[in-house]
N, C-alpha and C. Protein backbone atom coordinates (compact mmCIF):
# COMPACT_ATOMS: atom_id res chain seq x y z
N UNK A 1 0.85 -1.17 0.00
CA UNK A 1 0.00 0.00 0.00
C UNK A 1 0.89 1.23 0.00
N UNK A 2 0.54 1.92 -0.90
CA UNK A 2 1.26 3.13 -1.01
C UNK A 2 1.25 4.18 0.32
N UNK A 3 1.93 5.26 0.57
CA UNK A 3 1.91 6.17 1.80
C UNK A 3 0.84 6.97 1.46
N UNK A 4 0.34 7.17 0.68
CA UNK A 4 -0.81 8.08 0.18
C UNK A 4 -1.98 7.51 0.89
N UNK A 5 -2.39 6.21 0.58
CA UNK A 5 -3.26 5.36 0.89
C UNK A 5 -3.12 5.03 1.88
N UNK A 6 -1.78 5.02 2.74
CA UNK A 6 -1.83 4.50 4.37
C UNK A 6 -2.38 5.57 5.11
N UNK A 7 -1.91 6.83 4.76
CA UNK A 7 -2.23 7.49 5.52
C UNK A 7 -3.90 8.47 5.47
N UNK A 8 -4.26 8.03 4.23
CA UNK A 8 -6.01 8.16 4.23
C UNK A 8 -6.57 7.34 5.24
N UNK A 9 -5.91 5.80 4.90
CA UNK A 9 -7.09 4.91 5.69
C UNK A 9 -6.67 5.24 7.40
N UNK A 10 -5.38 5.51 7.69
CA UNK A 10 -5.05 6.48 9.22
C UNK A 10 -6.41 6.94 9.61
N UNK A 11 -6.41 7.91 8.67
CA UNK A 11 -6.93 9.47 9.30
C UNK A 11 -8.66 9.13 9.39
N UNK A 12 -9.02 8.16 8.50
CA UNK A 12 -10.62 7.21 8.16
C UNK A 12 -10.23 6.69 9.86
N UNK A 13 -9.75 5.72 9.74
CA UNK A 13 -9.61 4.97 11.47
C UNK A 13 -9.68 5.70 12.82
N UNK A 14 -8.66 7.25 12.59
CA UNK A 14 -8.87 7.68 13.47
C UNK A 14 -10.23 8.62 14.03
N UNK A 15 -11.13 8.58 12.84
CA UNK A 15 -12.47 9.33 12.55
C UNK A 15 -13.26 8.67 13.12
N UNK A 16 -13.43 7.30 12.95
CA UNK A 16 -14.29 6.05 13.53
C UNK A 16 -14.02 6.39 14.81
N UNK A 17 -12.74 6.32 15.45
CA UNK A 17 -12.55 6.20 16.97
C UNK A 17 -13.87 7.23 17.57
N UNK A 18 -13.87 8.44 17.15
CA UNK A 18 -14.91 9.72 17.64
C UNK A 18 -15.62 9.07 17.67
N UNK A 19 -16.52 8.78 16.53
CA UNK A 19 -17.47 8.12 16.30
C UNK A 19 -18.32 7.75 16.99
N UNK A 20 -19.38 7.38 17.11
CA UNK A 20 -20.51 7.17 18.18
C UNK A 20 -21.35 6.26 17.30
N UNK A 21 -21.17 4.56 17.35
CA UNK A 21 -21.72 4.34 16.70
C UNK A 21 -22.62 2.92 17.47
N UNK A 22 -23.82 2.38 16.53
CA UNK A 22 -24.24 0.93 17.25
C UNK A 22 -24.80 0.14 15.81
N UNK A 23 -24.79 -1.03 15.72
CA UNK A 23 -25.07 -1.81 14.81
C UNK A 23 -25.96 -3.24 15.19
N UNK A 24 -26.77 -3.10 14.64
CA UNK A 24 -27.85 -4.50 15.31
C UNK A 24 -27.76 -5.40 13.55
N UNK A 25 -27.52 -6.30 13.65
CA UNK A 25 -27.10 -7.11 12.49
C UNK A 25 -28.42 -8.67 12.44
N UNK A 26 -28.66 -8.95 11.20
CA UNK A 26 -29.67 -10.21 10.93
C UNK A 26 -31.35 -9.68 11.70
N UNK A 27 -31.47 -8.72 12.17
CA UNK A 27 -32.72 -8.41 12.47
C UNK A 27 -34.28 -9.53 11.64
N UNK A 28 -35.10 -9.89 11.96
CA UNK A 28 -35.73 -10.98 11.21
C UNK A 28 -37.10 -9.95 11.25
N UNK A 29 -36.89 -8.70 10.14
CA UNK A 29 -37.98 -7.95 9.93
C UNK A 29 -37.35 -7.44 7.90
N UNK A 30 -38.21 -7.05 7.13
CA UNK A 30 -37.64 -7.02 6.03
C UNK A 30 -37.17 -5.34 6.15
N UNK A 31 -36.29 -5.05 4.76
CA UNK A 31 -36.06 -3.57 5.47
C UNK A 31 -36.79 -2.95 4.93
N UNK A 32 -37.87 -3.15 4.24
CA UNK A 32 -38.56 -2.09 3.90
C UNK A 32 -39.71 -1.66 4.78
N UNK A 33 -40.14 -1.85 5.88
CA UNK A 33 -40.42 -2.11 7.02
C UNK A 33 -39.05 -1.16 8.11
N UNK A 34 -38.27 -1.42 7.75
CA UNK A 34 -37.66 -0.94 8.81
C UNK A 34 -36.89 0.33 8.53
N UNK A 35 -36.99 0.36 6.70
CA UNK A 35 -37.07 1.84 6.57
C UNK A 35 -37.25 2.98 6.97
N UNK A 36 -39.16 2.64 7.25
CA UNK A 36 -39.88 3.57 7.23
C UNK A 36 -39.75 3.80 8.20
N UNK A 37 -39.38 3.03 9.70
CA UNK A 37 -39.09 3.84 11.16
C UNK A 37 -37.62 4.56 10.99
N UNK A 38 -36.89 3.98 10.22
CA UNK A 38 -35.41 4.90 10.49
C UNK A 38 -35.81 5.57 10.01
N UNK A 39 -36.98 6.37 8.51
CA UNK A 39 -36.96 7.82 7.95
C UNK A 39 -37.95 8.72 9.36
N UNK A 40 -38.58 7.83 10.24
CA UNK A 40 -39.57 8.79 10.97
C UNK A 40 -38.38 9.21 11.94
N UNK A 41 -37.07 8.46 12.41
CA UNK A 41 -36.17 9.40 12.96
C UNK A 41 -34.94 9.92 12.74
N UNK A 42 -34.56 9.94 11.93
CA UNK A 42 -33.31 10.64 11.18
C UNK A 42 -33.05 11.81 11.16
N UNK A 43 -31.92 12.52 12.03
CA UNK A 43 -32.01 14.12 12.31
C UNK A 43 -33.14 14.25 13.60
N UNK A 44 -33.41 13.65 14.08
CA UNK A 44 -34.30 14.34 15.52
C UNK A 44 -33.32 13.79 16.93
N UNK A 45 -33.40 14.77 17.32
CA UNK A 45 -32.30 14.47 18.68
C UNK A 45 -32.82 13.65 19.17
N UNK A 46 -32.26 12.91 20.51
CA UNK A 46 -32.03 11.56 20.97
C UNK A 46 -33.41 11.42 21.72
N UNK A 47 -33.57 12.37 22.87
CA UNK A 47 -34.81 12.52 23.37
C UNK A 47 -36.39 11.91 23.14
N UNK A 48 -36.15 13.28 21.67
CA UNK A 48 -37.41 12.88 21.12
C UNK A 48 -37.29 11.78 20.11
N UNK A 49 -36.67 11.05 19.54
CA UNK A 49 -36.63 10.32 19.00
C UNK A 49 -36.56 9.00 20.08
N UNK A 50 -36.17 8.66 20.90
CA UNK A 50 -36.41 8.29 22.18
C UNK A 50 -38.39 7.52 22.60
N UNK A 51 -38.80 9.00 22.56
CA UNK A 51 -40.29 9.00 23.07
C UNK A 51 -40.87 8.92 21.79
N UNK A 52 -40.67 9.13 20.31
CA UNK A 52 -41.06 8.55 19.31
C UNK A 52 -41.41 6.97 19.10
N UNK A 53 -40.43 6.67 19.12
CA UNK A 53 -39.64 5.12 18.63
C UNK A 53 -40.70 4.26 20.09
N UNK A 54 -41.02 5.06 21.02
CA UNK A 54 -41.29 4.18 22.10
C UNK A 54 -43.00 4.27 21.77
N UNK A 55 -43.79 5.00 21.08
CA UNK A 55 -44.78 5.49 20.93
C UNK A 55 -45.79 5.06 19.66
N UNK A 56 -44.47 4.83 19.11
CA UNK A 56 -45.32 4.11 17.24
C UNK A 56 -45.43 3.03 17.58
N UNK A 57 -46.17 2.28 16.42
CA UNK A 57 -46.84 0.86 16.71
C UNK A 57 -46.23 0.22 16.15
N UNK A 58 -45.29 0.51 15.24
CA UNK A 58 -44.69 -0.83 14.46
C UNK A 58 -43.79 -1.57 15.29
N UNK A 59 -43.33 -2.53 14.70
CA UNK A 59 -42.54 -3.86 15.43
C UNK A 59 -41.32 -3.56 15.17
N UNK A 60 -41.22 -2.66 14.25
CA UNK A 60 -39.59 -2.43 13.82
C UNK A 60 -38.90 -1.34 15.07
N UNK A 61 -39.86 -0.75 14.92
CA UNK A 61 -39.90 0.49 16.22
C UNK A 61 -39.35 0.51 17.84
N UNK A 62 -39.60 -1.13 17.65
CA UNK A 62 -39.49 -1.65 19.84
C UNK A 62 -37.62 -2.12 19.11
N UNK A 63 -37.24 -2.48 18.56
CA UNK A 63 -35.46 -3.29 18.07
C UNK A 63 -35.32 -1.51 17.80
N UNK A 64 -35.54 -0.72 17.20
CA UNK A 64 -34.84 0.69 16.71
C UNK A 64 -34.50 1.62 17.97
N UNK A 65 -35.38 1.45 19.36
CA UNK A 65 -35.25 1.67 20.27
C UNK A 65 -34.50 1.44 21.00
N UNK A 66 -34.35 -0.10 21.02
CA UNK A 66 -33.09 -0.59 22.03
C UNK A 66 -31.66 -0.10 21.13
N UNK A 67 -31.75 0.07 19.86
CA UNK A 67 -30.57 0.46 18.87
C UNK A 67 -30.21 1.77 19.84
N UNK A 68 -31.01 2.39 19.77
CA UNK A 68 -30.76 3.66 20.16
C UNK A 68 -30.36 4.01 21.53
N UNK A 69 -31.07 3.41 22.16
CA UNK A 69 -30.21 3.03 23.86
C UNK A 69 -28.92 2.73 23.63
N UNK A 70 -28.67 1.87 23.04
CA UNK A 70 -27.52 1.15 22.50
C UNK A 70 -26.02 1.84 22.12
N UNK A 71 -26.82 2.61 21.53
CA UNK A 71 -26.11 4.06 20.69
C UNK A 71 -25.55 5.20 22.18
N UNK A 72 -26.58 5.49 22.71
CA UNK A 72 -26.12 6.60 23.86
C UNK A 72 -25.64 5.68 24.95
N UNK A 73 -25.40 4.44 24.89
CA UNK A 73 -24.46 3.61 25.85
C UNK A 73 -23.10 3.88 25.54
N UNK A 74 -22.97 3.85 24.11
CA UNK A 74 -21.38 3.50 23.35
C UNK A 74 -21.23 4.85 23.75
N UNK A 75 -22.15 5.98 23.67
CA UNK A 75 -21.27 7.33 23.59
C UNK A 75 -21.18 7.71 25.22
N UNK A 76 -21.76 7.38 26.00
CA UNK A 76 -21.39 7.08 27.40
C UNK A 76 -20.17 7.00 27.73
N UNK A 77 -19.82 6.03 26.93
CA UNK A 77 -18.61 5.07 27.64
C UNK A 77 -17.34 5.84 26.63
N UNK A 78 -17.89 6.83 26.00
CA UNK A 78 -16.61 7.03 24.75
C UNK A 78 -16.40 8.64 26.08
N UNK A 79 -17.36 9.33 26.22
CA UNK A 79 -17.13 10.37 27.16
C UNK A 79 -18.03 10.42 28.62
N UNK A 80 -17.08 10.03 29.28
CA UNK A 80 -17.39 10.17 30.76
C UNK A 80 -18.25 11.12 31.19
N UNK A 81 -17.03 12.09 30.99
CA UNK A 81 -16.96 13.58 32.12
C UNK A 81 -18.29 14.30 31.38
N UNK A 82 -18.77 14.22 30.15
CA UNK A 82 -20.11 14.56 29.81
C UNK A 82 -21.47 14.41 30.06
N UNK A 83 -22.10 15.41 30.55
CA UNK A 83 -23.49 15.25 30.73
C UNK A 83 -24.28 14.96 29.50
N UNK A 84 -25.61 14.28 29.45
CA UNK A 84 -25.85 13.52 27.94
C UNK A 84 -27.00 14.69 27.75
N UNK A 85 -27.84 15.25 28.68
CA UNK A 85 -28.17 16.60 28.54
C UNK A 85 -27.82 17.85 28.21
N UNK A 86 -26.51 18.01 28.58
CA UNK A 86 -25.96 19.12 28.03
C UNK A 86 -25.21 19.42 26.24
N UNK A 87 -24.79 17.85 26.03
CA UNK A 87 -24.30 17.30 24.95
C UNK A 87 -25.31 17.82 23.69
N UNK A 88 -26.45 18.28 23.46
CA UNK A 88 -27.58 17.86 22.43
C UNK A 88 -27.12 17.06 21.53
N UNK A 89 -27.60 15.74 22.00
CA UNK A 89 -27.45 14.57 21.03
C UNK A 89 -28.24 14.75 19.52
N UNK A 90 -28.38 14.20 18.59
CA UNK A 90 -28.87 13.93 17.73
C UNK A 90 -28.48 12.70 16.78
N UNK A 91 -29.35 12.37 15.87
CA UNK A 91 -29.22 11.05 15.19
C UNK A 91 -28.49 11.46 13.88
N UNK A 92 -26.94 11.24 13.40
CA UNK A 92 -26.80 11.61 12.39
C UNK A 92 -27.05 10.64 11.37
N UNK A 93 -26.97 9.95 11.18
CA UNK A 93 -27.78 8.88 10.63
C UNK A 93 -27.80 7.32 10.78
N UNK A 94 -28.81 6.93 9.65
CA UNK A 94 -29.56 5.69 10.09
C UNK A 94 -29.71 4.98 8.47
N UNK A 95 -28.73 3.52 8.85
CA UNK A 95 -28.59 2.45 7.53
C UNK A 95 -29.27 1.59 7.60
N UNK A 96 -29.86 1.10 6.77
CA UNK A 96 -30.73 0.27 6.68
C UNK A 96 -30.43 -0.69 5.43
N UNK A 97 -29.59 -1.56 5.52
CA UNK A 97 -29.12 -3.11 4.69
C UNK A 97 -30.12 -4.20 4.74
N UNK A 98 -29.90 -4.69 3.66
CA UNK A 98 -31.08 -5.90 3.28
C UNK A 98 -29.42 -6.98 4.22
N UNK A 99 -30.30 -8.14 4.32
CA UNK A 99 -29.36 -9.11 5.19
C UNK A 99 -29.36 -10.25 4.32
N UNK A 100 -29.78 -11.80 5.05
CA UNK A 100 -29.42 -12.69 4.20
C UNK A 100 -31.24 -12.83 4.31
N UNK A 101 -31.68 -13.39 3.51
CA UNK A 101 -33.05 -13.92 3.38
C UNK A 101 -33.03 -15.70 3.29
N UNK A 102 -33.81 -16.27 3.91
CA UNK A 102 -34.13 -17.55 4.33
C UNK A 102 -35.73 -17.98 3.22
N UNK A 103 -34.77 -19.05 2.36
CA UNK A 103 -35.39 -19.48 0.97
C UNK A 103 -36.73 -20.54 1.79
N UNK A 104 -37.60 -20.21 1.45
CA UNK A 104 -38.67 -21.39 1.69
C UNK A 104 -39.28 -21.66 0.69
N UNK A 105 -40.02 -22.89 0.82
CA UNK A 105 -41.30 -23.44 -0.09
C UNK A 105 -42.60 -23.77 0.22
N UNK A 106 -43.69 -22.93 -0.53
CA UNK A 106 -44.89 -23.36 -0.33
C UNK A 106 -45.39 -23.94 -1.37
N UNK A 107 -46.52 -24.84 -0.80
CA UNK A 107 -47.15 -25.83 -2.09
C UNK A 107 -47.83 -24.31 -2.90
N UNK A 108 -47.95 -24.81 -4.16
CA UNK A 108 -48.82 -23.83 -4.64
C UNK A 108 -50.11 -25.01 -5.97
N UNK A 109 -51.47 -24.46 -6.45
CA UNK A 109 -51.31 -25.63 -7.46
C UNK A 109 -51.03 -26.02 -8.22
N UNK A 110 -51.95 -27.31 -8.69
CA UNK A 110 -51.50 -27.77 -9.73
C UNK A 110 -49.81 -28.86 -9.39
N UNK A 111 -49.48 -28.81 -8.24
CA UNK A 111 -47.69 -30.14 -8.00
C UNK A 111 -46.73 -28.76 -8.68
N UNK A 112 -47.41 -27.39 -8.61
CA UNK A 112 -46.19 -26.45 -8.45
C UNK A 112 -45.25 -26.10 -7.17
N UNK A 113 -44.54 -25.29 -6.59
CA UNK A 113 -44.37 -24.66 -5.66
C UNK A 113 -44.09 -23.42 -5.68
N UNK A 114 -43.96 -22.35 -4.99
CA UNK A 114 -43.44 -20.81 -5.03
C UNK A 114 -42.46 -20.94 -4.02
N UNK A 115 -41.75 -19.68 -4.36
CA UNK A 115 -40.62 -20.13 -3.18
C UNK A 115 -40.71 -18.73 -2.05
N UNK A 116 -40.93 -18.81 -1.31
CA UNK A 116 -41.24 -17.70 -0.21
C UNK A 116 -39.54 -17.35 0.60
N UNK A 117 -39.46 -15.64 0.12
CA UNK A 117 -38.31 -14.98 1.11
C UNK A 117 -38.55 -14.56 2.00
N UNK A 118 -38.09 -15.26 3.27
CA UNK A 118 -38.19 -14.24 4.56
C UNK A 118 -37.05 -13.52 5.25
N UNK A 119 -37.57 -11.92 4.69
CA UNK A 119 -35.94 -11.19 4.66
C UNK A 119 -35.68 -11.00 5.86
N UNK A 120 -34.13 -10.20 5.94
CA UNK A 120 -34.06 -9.59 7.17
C UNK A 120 -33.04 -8.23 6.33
N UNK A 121 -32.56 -8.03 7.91
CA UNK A 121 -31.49 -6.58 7.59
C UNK A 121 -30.85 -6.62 8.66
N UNK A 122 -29.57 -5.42 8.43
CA UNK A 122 -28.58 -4.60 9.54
C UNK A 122 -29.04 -3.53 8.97
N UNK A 123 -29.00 -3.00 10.76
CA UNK A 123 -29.28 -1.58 10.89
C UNK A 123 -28.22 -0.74 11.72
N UNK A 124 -27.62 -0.07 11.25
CA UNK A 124 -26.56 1.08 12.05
C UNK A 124 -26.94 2.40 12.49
N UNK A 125 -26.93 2.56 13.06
CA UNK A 125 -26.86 4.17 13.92
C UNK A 125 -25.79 4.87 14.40
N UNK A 126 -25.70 6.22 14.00
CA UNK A 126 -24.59 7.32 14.64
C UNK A 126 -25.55 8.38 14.86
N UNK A 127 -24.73 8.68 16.77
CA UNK A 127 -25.24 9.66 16.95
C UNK A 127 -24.06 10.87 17.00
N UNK A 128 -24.47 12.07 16.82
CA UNK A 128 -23.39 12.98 16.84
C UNK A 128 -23.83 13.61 18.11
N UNK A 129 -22.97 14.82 18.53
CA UNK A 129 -23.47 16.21 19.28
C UNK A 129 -23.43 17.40 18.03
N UNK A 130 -24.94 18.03 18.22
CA UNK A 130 -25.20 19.23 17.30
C UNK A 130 -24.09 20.50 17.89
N UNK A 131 -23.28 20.86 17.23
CA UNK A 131 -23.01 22.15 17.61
C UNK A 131 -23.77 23.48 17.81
N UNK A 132 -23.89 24.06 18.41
CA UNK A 132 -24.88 25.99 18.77
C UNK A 132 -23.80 26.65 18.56
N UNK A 133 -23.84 27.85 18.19
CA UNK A 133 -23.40 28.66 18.06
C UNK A 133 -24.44 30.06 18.13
C-alpha cells in the first residue's frame, strides 16, 4: 500500500474512533419495514426520537429503540466527564441493509411450488453532538 493510501485509511480509522456508533445485524424484519421507522427518525435528537420510537406501533420500532439506547451507551462510555443533557445529542444517521433472506417453499397448485423470502437486515446508527453557536 502506497503512503498516500496508508495514511487516508489512518486518518478514516482515526475518525471512527470519535465516532458514536451501534449496529444490530440479521434483524428478522424485512427492510422495507424498517425503513420507514429509520426515515420517521433521522435528524431528531435523541430525546425525542427516544419517546417517538417508544410510541409508534410498528414492530420495527421496539429493536430501533433498544438500537438507540444502545447508541447513547457506546457514547457514554466514549465520554465520561459529559453530561448527555448538556451534549444535544442527535441522530446523524440511520442504515438500513437488506441481510441474508431464508429461501422457503410453499405448495402452490397444480404439484407447483413458489418459493417464499423471509428477509431480514442490519441496521446502524450514529449519533453525533449538534453544535450551537
Amino acid at each position: 500500500m502506497g503512503s498516500r493510501k496508508h495514511n487516508r485509511a489512518e486518518m478514516i480509522k482515526e475518525a471512527k474512533k470519535k465516532e458514536t456508533f451501534a449496529k444490530l445485524n440479521n434483524v428478522p424484519t424485512s427492510p422495507r419495514k424498517m425503513r420507514l421507522v429509520a426515515d420517521m427518525v433521522r435528524g431528531m435528537k435523541v430525546e425525542l426520537a427516544l419517546h417517538v420510537l417508544h410510541m409508534a406501533p410498528q414492530e420495527a420500532s421496539k429493536r430501533m429503540h433498544k438500537l438507540v439506547l444502545s447508541a447513547l451507551a457506546n457514547w457514554q462510555a466514549k465520554n465520561e466527564g459529559i453530561r448527555m443533557e448538556n451534549a444535544n445529542l442527535y441522530i446523524k444517521s440511520v442504515g438500513v441493509d437488506g441481510g441474508r433472506s431464508l429461501k422457503r417453499i410453499r405448495t402452490a397448485p397444480q404439484g407447483r411450488a413458489h418459493r417464499i423470502r423471509k428477509r431480514s437486515n442490519h441496521v446502524s446508527i450514529v449519533i453525533d453532538n449538534r453544535v450551537t453557536e
